[in-house]
C-alpha atoms as a PDB file:
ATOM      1  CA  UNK A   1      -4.316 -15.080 -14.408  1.00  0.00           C
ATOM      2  CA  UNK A   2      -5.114 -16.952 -11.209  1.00  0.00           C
ATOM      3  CA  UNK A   3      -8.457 -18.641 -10.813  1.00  0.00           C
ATOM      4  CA  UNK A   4     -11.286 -17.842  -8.049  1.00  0.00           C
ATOM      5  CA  UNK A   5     -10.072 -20.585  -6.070  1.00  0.00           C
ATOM      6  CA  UNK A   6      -6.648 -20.542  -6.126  1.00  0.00           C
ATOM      7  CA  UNK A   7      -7.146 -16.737  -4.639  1.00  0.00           C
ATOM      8  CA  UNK A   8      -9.589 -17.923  -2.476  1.00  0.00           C
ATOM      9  CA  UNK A   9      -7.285 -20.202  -1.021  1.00  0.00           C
ATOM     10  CA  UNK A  10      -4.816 -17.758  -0.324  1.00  0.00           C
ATOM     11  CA  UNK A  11      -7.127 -15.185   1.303  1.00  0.00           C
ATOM     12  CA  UNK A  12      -8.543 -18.393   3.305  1.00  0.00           C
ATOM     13  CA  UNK A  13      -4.745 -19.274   4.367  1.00  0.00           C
ATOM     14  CA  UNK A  14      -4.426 -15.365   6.115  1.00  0.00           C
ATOM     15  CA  UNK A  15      -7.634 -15.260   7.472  1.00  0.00           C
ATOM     16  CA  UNK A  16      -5.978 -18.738   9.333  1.00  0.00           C
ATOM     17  CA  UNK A  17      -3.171 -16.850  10.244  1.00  0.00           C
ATOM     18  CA  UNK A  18      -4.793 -14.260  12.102  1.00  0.00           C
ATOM     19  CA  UNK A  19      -6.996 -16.160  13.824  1.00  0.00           C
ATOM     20  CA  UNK A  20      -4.118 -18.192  15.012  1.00  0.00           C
ATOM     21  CA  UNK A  21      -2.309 -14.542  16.086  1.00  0.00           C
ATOM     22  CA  UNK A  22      -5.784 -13.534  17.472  1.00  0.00           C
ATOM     23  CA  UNK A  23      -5.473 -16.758  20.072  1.00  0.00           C
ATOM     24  CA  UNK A  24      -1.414 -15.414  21.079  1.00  0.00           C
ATOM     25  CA  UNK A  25      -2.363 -12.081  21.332  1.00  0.00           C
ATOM     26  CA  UNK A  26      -4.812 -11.043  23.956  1.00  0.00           C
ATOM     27  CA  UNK A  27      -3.889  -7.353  23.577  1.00  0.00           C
ATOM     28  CA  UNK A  28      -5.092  -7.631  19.993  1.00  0.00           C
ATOM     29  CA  UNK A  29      -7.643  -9.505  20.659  1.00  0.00           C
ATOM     30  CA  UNK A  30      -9.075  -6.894  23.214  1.00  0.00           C
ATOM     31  CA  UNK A  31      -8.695  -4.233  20.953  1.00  0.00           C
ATOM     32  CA  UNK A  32     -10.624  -5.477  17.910  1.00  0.00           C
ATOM     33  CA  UNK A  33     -14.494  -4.375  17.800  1.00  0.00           C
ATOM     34  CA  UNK A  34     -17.157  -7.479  17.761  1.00  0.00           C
ATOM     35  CA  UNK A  35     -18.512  -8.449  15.344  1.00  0.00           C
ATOM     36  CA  UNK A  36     -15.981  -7.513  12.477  1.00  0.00           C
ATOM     37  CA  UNK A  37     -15.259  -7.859   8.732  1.00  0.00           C
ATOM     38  CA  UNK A  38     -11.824  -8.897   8.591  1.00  0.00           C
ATOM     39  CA  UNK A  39     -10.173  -7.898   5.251  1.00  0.00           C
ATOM     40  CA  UNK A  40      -6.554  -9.808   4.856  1.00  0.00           C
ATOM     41  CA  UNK A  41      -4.650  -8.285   2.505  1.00  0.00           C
ATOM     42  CA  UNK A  42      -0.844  -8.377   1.334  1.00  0.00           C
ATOM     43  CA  UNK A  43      -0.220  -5.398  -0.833  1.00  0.00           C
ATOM     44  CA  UNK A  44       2.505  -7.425  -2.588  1.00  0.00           C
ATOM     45  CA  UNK A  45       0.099  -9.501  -4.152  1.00  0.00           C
ATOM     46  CA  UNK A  46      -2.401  -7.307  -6.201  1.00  0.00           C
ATOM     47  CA  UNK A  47      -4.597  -9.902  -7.565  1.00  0.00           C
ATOM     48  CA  UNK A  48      -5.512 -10.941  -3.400  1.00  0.00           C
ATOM     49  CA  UNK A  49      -5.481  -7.464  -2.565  1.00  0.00           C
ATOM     50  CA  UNK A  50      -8.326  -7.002  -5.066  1.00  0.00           C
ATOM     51  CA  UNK A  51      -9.804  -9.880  -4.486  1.00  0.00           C
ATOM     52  CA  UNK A  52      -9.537  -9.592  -0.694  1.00  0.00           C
ATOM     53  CA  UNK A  53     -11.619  -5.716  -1.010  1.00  0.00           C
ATOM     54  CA  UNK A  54     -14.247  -7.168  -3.368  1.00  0.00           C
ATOM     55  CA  UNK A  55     -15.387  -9.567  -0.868  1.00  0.00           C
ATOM     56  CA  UNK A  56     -15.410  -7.005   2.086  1.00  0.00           C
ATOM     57  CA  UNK A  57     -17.703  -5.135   0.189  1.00  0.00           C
ATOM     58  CA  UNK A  58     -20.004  -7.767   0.058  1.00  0.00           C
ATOM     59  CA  UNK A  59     -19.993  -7.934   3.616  1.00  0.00           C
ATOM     60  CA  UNK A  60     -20.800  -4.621   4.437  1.00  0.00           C
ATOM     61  CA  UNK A  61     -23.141  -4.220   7.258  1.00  0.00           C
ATOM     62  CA  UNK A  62     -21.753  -7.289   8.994  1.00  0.00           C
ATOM     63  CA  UNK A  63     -19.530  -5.164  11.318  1.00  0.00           C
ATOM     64  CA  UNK A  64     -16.977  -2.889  10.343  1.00  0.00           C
ATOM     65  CA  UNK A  65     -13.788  -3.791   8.561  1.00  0.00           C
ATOM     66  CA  UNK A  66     -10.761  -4.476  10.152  1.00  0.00           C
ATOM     67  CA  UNK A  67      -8.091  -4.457   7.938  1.00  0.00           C
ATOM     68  CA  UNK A  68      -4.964  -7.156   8.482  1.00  0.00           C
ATOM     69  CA  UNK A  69      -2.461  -6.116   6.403  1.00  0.00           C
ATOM     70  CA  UNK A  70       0.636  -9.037   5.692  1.00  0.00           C
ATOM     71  CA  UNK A  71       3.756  -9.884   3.674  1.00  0.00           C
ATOM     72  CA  UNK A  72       3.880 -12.831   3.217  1.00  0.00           C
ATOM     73  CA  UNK A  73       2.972 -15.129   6.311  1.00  0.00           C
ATOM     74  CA  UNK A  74       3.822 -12.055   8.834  1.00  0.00           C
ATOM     75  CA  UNK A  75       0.774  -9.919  10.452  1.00  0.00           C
ATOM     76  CA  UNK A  76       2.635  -6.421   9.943  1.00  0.00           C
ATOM     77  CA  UNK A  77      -0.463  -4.197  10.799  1.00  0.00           C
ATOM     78  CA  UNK A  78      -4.214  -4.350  11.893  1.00  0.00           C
ATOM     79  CA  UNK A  79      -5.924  -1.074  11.298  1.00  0.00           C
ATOM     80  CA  UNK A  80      -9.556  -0.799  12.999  1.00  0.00           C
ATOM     81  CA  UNK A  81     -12.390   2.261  12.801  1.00  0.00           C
ATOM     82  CA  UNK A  82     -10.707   3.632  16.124  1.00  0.00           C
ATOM     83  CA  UNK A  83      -6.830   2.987  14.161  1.00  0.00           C
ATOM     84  CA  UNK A  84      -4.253   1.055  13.388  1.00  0.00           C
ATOM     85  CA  UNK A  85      -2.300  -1.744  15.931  1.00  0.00           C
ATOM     86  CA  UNK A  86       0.522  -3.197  15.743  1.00  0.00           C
ATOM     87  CA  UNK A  87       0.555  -6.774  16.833  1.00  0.00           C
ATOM     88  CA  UNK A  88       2.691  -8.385  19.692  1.00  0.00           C
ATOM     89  CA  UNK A  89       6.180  -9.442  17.830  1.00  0.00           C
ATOM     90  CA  UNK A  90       6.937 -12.748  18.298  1.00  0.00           C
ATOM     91  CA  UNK A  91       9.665 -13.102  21.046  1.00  0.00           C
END
């Protein structure tokens, strides 16, 4: 079982990575809604994906969730309340 922390830390470490895509990406950037919940998830990882949605609902009423969705280190799909994006690749 892996501690609080040690998740935290991991769901800290993507919410760094798409901030730093957010700052290469204007397109993305444009397209996200302000404020928003961002929910970082990688759905290979079960204990941060459930960790990841139990603090989202915590924030509800913040702004409405945008979901990040990763494997690994790579941003593979943002979905938003008006639909899913898929980020610039890296060239």
């Amino acid at each position: 079982m892996v501690s609080g922390r040690e998740l935290e830390l991991r769901l800290s470490h993507l919410h760094g990575l798409f901030t730093e895509r957010l700052l290469r990406d204007p397109h993305l950037r444009e397209a996200l809604p302000y404020p928003f919940v961002l929910v970082a998830m990688d759905p290979g990882d079960p204990e941060l994906l459930a960790y990841a949605l139990k603090a989202a609902q915590g924030s509800q009423g913040e702004g409405p969730l945008v979901y990040a969705l990763f494997r690994g280190e790579e941003l593979l799909l943002v979905i938003t309340p008006q639909g899913p994006l898929l980020p610039a690749r890296a060239a």
